[in-house]
Protein backbone atom coordinates (compact mmCIF):
# COMPACT_ATOMS: atom_id res chain seq x y z
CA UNK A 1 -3.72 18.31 44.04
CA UNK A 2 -7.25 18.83 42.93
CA UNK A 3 -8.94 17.06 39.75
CA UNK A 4 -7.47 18.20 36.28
CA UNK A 5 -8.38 18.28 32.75
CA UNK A 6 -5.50 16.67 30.70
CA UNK A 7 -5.75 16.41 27.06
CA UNK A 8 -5.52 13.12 26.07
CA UNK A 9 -3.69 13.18 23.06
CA UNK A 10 -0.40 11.89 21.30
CA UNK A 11 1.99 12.73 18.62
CA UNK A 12 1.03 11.44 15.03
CA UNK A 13 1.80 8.00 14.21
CA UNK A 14 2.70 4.79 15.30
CA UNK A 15 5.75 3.87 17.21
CA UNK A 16 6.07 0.06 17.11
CA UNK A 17 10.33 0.18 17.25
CA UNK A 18 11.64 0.58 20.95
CA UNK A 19 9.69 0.43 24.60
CA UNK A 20 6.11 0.73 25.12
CA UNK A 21 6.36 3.82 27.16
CA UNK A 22 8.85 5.63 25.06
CA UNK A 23 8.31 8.20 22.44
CA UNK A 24 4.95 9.98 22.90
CA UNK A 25 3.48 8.19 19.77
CA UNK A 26 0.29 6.19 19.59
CA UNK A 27 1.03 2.57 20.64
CA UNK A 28 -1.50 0.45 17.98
CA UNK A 29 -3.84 0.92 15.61
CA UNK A 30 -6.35 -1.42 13.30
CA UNK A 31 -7.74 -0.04 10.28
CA UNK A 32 -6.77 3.71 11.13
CA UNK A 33 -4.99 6.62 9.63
CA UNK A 34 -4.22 10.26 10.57
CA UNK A 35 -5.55 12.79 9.05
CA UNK A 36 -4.45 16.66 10.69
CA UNK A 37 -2.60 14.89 13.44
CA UNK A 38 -5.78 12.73 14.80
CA UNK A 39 -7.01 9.22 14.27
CA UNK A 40 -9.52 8.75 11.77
CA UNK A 41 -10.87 5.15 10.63
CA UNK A 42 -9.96 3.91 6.84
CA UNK A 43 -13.20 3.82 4.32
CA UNK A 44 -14.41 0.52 3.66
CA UNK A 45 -14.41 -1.83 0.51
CA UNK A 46 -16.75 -3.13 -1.82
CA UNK A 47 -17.05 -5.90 -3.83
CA UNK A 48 -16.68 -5.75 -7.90
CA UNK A 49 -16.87 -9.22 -8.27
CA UNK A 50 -15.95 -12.53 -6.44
CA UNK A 51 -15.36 -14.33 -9.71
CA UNK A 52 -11.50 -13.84 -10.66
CA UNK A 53 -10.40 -17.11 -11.18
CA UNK A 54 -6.94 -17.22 -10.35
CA UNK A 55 -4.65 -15.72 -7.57
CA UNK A 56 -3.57 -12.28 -8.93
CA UNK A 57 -0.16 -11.37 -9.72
CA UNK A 58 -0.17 -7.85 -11.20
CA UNK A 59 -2.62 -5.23 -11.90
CA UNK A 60 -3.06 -2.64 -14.49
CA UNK A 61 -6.01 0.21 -14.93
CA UNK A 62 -7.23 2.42 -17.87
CA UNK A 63 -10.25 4.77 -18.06
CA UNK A 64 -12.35 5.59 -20.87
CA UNK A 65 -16.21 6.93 -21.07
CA UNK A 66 -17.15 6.13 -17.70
CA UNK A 67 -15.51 2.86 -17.90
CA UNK A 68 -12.59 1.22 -15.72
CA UNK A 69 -10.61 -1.44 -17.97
CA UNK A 70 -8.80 -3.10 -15.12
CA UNK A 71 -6.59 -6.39 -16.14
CA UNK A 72 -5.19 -8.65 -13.99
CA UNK A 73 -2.63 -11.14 -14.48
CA UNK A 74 -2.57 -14.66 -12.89
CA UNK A 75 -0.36 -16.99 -13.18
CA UNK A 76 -2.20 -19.23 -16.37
CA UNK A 77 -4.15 -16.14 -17.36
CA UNK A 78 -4.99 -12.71 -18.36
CA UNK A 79 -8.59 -11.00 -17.73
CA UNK A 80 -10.45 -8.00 -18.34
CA UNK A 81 -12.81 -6.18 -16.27
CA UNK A 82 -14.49 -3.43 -17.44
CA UNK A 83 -15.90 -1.46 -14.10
CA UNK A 84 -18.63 1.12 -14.33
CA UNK A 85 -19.56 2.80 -10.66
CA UNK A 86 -18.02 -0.02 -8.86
CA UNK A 87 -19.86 -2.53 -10.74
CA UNK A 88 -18.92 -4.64 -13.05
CA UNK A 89 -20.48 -5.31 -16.64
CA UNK A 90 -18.14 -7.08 -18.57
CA UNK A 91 -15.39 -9.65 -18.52
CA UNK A 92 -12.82 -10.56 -21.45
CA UNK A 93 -10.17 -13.38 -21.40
CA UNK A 94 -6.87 -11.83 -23.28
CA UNK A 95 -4.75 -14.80 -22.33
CA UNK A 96 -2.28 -15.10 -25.49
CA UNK A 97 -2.25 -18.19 -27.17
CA UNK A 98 0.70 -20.07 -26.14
CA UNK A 99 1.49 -17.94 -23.15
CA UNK A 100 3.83 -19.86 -21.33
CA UNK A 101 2.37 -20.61 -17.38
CA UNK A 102 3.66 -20.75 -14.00
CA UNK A 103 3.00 -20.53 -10.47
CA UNK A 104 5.80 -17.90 -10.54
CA UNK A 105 4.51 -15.55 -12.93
CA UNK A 106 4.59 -12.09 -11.56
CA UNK A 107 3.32 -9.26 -14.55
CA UNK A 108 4.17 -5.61 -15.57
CA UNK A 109 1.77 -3.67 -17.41
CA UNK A 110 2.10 -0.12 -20.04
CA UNK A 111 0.00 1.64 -22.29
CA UNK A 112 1.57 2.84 -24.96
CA UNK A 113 -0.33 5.53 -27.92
CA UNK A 114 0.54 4.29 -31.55
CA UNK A 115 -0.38 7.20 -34.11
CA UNK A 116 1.80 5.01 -36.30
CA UNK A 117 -0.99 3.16 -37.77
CA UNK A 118 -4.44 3.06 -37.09
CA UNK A 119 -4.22 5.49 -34.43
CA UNK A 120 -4.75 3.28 -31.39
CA UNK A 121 -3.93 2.82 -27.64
CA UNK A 122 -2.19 -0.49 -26.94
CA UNK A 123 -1.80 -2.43 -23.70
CA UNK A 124 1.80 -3.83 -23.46
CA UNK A 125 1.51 -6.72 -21.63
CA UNK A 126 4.64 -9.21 -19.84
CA UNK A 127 4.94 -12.18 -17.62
CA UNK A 128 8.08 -13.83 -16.26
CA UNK A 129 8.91 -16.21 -13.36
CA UNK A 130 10.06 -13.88 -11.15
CA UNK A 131 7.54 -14.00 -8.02
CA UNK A 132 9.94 -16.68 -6.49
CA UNK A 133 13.35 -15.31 -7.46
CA UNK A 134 13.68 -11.08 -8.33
CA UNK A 135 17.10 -12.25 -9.82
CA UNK A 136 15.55 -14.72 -12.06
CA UNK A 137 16.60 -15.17 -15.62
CA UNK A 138 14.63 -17.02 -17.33
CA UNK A 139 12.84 -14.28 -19.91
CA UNK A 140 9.44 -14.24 -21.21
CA UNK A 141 7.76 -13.30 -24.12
CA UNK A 142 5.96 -9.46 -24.99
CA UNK A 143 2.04 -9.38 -25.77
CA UNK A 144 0.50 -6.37 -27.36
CA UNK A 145 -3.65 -5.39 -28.14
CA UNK A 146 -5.87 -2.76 -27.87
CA UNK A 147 -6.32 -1.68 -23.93
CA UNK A 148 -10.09 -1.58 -24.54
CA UNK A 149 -10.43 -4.40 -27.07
CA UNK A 150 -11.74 -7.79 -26.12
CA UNK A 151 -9.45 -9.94 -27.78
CA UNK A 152 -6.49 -12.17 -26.84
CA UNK A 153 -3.16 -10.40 -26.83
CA UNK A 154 -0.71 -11.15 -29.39
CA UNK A 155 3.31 -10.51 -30.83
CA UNK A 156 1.72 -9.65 -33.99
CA UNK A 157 2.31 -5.70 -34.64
CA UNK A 158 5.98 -6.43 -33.00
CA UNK A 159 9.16 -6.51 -34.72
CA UNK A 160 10.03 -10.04 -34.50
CA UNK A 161 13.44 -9.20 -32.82
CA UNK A 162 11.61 -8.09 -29.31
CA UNK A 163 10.99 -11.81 -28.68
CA UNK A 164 13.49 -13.44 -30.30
CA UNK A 165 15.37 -13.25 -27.06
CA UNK A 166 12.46 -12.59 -24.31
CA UNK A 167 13.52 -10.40 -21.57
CA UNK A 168 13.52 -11.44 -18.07
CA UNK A 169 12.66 -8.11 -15.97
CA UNK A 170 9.74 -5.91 -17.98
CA UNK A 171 8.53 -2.93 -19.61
CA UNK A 172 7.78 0.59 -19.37
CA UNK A 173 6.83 3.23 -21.59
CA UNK A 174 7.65 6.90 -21.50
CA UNK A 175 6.75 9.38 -24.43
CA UNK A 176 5.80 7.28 -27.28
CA UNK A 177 9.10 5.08 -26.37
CA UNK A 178 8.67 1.07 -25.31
CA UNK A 179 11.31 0.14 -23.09
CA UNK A 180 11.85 -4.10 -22.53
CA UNK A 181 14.84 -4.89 -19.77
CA UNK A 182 16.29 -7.38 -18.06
CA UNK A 183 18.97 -9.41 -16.73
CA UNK A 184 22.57 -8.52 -16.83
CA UNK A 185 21.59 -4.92 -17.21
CA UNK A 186 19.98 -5.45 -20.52
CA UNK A 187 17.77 -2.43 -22.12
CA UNK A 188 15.91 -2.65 -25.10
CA UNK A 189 14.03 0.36 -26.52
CA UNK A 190 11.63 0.88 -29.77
CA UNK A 191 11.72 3.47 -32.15
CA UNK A 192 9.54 6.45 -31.40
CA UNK A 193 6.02 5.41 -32.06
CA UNK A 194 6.86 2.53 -33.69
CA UNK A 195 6.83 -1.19 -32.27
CA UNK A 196 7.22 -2.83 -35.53
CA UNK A 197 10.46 -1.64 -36.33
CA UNK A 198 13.87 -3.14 -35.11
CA UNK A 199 14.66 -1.73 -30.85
CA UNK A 200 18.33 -0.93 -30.15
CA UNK A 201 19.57 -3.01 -27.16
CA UNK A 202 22.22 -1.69 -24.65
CA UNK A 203 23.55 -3.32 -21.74
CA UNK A 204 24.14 -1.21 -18.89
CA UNK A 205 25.49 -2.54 -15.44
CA UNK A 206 25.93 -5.70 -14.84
CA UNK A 207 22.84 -6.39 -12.29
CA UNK A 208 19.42 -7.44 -13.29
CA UNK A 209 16.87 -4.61 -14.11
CA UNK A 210 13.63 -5.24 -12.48
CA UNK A 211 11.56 -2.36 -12.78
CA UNK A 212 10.99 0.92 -14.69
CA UNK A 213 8.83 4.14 -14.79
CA UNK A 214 8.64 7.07 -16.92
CA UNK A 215 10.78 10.27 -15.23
CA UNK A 216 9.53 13.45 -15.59
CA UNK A 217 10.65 15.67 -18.27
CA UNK A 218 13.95 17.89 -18.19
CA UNK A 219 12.85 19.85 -21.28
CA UNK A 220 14.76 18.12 -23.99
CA UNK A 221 11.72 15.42 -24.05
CA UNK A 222 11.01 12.40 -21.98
CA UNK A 223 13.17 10.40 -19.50
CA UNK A 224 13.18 7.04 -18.01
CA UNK A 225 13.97 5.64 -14.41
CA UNK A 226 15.58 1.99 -14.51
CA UNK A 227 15.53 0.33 -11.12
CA UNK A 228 18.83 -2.42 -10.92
CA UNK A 229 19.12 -4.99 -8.33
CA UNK A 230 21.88 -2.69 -7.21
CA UNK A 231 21.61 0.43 -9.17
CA UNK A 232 19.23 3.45 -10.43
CA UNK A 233 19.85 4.26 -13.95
CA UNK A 234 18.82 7.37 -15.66
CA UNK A 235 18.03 7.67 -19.23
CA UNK A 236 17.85 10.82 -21.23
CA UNK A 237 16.32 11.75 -24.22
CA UNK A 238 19.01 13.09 -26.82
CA UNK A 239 17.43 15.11 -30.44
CA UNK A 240 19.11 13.65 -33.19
CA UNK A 241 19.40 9.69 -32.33
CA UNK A 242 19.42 7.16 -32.71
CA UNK A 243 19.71 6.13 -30.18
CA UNK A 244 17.40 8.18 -29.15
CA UNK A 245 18.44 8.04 -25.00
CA UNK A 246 21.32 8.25 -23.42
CA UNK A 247 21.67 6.54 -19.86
CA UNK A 248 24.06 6.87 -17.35
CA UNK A 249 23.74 5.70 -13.41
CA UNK A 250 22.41 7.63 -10.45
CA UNK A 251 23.48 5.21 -7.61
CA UNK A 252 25.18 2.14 -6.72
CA UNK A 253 24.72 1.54 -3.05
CA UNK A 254 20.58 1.22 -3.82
CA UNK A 255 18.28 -2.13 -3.36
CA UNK A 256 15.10 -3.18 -4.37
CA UNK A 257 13.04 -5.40 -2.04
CA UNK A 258 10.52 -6.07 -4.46
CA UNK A 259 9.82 -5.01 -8.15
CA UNK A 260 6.26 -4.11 -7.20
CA UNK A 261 6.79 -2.08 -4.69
CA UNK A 262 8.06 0.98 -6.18
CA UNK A 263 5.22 4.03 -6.04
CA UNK A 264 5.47 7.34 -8.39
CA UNK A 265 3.47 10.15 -6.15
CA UNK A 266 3.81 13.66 -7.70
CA UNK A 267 6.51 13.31 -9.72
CA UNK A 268 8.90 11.30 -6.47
CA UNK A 269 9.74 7.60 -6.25
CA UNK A 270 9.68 5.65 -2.99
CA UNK A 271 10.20 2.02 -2.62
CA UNK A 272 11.71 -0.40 0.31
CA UNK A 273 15.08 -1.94 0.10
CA UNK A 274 15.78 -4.84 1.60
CA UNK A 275 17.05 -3.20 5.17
CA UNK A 276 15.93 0.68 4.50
CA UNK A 277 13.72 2.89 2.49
CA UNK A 278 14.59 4.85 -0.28
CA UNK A 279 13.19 7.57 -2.73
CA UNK A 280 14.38 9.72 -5.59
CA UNK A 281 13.27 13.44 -6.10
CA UNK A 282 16.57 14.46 -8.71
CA UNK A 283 18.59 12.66 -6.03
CA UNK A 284 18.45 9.01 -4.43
CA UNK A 285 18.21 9.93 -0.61
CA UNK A 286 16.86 7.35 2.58
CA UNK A 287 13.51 7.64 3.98
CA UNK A 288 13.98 8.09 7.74
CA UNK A 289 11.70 5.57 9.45
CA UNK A 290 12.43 5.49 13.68
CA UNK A 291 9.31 4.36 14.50
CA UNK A 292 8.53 0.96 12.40
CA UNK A 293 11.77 0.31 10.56
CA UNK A 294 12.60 -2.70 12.84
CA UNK A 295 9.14 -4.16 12.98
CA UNK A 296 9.07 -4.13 9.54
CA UNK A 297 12.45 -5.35 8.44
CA UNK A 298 12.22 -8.08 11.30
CA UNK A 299 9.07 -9.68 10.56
CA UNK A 300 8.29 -9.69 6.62
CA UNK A 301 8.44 -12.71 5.47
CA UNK A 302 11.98 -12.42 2.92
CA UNK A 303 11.47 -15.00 1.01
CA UNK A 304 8.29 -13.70 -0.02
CA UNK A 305 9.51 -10.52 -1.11
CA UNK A 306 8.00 -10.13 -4.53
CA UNK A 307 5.06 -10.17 -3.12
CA UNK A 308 5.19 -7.04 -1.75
CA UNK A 309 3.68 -4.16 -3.46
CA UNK A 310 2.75 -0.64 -3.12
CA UNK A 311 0.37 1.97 -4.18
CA UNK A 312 -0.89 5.38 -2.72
CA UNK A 313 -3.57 7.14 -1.84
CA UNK A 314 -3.35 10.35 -2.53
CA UNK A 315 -6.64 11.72 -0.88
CA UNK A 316 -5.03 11.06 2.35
CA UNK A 317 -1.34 11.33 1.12
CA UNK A 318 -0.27 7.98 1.80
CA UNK A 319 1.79 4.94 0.14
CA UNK A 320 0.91 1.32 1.48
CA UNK A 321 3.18 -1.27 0.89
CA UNK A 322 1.62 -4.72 1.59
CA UNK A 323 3.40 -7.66 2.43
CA UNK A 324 3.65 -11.10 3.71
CA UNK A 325 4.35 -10.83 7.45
CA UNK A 326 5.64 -13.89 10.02
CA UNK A 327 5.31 -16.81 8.11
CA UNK A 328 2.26 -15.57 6.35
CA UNK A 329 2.81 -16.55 2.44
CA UNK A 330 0.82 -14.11 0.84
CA UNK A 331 0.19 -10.06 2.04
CA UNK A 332 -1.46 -10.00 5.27
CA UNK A 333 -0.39 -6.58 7.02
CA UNK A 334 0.67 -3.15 5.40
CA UNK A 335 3.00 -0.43 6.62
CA UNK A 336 1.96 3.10 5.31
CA UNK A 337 4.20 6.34 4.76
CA UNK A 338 1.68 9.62 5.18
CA UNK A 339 3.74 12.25 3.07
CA UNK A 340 1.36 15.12 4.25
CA UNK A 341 1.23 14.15 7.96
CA UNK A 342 5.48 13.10 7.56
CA UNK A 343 4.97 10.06 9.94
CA UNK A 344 4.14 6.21 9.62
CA UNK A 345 1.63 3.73 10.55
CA UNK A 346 0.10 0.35 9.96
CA UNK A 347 -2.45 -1.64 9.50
CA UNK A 348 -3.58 -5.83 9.29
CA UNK A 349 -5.07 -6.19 5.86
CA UNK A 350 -8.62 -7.62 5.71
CA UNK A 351 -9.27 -11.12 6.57
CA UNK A 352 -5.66 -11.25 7.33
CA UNK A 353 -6.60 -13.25 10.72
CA UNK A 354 -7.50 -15.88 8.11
CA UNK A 355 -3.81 -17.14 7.10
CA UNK A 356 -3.11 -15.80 3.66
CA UNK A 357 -6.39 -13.68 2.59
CA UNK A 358 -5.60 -10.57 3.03
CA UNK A 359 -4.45 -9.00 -0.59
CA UNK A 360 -2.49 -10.14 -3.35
CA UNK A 361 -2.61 -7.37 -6.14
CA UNK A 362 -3.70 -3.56 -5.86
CA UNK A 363 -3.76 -0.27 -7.52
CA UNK A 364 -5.15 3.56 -7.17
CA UNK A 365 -7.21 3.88 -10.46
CA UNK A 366 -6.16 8.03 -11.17
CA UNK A 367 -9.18 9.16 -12.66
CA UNK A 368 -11.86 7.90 -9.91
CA UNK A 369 -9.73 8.44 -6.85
CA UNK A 370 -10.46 4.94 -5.58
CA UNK A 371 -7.78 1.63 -5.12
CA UNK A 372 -8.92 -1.81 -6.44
CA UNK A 373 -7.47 -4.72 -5.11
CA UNK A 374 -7.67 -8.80 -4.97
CA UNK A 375 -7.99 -11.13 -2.07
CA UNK A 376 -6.97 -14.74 -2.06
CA UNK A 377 -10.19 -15.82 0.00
CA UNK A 378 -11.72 -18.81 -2.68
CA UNK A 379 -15.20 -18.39 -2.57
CA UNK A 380 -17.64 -21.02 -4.70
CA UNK A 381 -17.00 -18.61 -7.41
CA UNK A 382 -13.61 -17.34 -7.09
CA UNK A 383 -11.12 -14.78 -5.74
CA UNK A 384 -12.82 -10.96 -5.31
CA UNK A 385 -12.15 -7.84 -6.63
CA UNK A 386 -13.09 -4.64 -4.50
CA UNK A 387 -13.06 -1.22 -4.47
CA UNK A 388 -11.83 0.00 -1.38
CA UNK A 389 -12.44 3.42 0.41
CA UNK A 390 -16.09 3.03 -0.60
CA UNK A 391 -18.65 3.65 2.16
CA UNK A 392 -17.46 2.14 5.84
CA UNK A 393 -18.23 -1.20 5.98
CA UNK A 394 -17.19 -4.13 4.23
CA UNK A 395 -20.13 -5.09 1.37
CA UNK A 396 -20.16 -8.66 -0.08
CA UNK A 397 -22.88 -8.66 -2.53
CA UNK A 398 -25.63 -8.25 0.37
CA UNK A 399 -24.02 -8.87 3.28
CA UNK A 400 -22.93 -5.83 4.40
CA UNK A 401 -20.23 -6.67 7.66
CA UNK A 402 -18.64 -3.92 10.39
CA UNK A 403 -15.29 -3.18 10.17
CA UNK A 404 -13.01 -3.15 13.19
CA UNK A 405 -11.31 0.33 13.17
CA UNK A 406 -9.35 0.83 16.77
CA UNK A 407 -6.41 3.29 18.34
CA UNK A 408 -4.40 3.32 21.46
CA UNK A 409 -2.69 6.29 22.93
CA UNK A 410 0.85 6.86 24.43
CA UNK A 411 1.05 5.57 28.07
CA UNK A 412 0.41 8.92 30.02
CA UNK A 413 1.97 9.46 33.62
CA UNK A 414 2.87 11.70 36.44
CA UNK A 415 6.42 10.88 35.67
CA UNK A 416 5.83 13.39 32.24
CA UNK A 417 3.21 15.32 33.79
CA UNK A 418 5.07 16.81 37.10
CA UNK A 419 7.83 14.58 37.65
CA UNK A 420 6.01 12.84 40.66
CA UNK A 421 6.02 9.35 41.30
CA UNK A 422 2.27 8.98 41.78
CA UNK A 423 -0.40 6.95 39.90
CA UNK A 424 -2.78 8.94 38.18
CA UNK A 425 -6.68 8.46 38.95
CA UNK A 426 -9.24 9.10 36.02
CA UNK A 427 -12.86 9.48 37.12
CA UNK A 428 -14.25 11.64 33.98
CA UNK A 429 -13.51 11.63 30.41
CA UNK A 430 -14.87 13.86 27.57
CA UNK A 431 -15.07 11.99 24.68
CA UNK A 432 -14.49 14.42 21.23
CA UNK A 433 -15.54 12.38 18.10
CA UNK A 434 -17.22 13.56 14.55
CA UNK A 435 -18.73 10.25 15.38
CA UNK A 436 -21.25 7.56 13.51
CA UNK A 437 -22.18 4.56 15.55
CA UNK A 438 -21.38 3.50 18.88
CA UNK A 439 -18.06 3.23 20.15
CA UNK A 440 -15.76 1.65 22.95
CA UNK A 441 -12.99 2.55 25.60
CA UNK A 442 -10.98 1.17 27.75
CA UNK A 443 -8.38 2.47 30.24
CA UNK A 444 -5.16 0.79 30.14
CA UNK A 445 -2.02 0.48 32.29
CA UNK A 446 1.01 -0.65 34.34
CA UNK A 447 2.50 0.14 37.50
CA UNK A 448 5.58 0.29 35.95
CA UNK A 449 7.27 -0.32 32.67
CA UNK A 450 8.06 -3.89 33.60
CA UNK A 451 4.89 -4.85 35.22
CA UNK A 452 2.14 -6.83 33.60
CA UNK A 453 -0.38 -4.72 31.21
CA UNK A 454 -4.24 -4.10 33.38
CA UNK A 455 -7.38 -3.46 31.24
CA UNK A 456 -10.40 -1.71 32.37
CA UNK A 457 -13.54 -2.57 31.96
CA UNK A 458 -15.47 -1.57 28.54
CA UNK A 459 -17.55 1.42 28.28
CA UNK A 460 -19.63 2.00 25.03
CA UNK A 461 -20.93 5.30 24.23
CA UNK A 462 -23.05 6.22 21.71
CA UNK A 463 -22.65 8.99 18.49
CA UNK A 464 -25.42 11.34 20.13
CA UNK A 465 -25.61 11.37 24.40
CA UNK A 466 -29.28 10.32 24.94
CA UNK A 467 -29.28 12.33 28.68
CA UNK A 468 -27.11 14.21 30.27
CA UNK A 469 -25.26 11.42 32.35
CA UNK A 470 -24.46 10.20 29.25
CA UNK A 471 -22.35 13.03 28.21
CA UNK A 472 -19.35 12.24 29.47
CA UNK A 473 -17.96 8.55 30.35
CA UNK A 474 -17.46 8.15 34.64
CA UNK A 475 -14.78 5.65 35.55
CA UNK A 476 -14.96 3.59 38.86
CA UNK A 477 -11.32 1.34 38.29
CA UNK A 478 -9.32 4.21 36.56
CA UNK A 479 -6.02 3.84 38.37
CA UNK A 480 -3.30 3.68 36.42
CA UNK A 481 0.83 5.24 36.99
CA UNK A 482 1.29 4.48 33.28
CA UNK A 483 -1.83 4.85 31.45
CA UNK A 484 -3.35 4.41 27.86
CA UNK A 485 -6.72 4.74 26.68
CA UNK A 486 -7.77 2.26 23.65
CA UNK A 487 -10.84 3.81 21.51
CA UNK A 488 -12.91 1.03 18.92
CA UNK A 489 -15.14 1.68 16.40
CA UNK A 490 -16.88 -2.05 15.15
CA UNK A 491 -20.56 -1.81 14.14
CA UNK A 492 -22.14 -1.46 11.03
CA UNK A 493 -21.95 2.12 9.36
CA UNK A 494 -19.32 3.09 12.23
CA UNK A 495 -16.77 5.92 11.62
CA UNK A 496 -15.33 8.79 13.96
CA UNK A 497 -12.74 11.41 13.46
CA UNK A 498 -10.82 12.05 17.07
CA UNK A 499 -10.80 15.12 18.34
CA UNK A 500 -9.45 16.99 21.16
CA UNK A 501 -11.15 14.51 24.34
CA UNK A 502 -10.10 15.62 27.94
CA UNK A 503 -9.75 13.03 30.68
CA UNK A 504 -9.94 14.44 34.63
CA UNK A 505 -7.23 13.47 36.25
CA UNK A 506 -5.77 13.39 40.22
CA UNK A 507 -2.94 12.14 41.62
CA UNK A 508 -3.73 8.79 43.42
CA UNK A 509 -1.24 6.26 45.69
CA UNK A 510 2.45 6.43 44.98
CA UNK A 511 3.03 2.51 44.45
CA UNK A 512 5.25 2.02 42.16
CA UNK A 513 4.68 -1.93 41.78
CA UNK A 514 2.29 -4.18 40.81
């Protein structure tokens, strides 16, 4: 059979559950997504600031005249950073006085609009011991202030009876409604627009609530999504309270892996369980995962689980969940659901291959399209803040370091191609790439499924061919029956977009061993 162009090519995604040679899917990827079907490497990250002085447990953002207001909770403290264009101009301390600290602090985060008063926009603020133990009971106090105030935060401008028995799970707001919760199914909500007035508590379940988010509107006003160790409750808003909602509850058979991992992306809720994924669109249903569900499930690190969390991207219509992985302690990898392109991938989180310093705390700040998020790295300063998808490399100040960015096809073979036994022999490939930098490939392969993996030799090529030799790349050890082809991107400035690259292929020797 003569020489023939093959397309080199595979379906969408990464298949890390099952065989190497099953499935058609790409078999690895480092700092890659998919974007119309084809690899394309992640945007890189810039520093804010390297001088947050605690590891991060909880993020929150708000925008106003061309200003970010980002706090972060720690575990003895509460900042302020006010971000302008990635940089940062100002920082506040808001930790309240007598705020109660512990390594175990984990914190939830609402704005809420009073017009009852003054006519202001408060941040609703709440820390409990719950990174260690999601069933934890032990409740914590409720801090209010002015999102883009300097000053401490304080119970002042609360009715006293909000704190008089601290709540254990958190707070969300929805309309001009402040919702506290906690354990044994406990719900406590304000009046409307008013936090200095008495709440009406109402217990329903039995089960710790751990996390809620405002539900979009039926028509009657707003609604509220209450997230139970082992429940989803609804409540409704009903004219003519109080009370003012009326709750009822969606599903029992539901889990929560971790109360920062649930993600609101256009009007839908996804979040992990603890052994499947889940979402809610009017009705809880199961995310199918076949191609990382295992991996996943098998290798986090469980009794880390609250320090999982999740945001999205919606530029690229994706959700990352990052978590602890192996016996890593803090997040060091991230598994990522593409809505648009319906398929999953994954990724090891920066400095991951340092244990513990990949990410602790993230969020996609809405009005500038761009995720923050902390590292656990100590420098002589502190931990850092960056702005990721910013540019393609990482930037530290002035050091400005490549970013590994790599892909590796299915295993091709004659077995799929003609049902022959054959190796296949590559002596020409035509690399396709919207291409910056130079870039790397190498051929890999086995005789067999069971036989030990071969790699080729490395062949760079660069973003523009300098002659016409260089046009194409010319293989002299090629020889594969099950073949792969692993691309790299890892220089300074690098990025590529993969397009439709044709390898020349012949059948070769018929061994079917190593």
């Amino acid at each position: 059979m003569p020489e023939q162009p093959v397309l080199i090519v595979s379906k969408s995604g990464v298949k890390r559950d099952g065989s190497r040679f099953e499935g058609g899917y790409y078999l690895d990827v480092q700092w890659c997504r998919f974007q119309r079907g084809r690899p394309k490497k992640i945007g890189g990250y810039q520093q804010v600031t390297d001088t947050v002085p605690e590891i991060t447990r909880g993020m929150t953002s708000f925008s106003r005249d061309d200003t970010q207001y980002l706090h972060l909770g720690h575990p003895n403290t509460l900042g302020q950073y006010l971000v302008s264009n990635g940089t940062l101009t100002a920082f506040n301390s808001r930790t309240p006085a007598g705020f109660v600290t512990s390594v175990n602090n984990l914190w939830q985060f609402a704005i809420f609009a009073d017009t009852s008063g003054a006519a202001q926009t408060l941040l609703v603020a709440h820390a409990a011991p719950n990174l260690a133990d999601i069933d934890n009971s032990v409740g914590r106090n409720i801090y209010i202030g002015v999102v883009t105030a300097a000053g401490v935060l304080v119970t002042a401008g609360l009715n006293a009876a909000w704190n008089a028995v601290p709540v254990s799970g958190g707070i969300c707001v929805t309309g001009q409604y402040l919702f506290a919760f906690g354990s044994d199914g406990l719900i406590r909500q304000s009046a409307i627009n008013n936090l200095a007035t008495l709440p009406i508590d109402f217990n329903v379940g039995t089960q710790k609530i751990v996390r809620g988010m405002a539900l979009r509107g039926s028509g009657s006003g707003p609604g509220i999504l209450l997230w139970a160790l082992n429940a989803l409750i609804r409540g409704s808003f009903q004219p003519g309270g109080p009370p003012d909602f009326a709750f009822d509850i969606l599903a029992t058979d539901i889990s929560v892996l971790s109360s920062q991992g649930i993600v609101e992306y256009d009007g839908i809720y996804y979040w992990p369980g603890v052994d499947r994924w889940l979402m809610f669109n009017g009705v809880v249903r199961e995310i199918p995962n076949d191609m990382s569900q295992n991996w996943f499930f098998d290798n986090i690190n469980f009794n880390e689980r609250q320090k999982c969390f999740g945001f999205k991207i919606p530029r690229y219509g994706e959700i990352w969940w990052c978590y602890p992985r192996g016996s890593a302690t803090e997040c060091t990898h991230a598994v990522i659901y593409n809505l648009r392109e319906n398929t999953w991938y994954d990724t090891a989180l920066p400095d991951s291959n340092t244990v513990d310093q990949g990410r602790t705390a993230g969020i996609y700040a809405d009005v500038y399209q761009r995720p923050f998020a902390v590292d656990n790295e100590v420098t002589v300063n502190g931990r850092t803040l960056w702005q990721h998808e910013t540019a393609l490399d990482k930037i530290r100040a002035s050091t400005i370091s490549a970013i590994q960015s790599y892909f590796e096809t299915h295993e091709l073979s004659m077995l799929e191609q003609s049902s022959s036994s054959k190796s296949l022999r590559v002596a020409r490939i035509e690399p396709d790439f919207v291409q910056v930098g130079d870039m790397t490939m190498q051929v890999n392969g086995r005789a067999n499924s069971r036989a030990p993996l071969v790699l080729s030799a490395t062949k760079t090529f660069s973003d523009t061919a300098a002659t016409s030799t260089d046009e194409t790349l010319k293989l002299k050890d090629g020889i594969r029956r099950l073949m792969s082809f692993r691309w790299e991107s890892n220089v300074q400035g690098g990025n590529y977009e993969y397009g439709d690259t044709y390898a020349h292929m012949e059948p070769a020797d018929g061994r079917v061993e190593s």
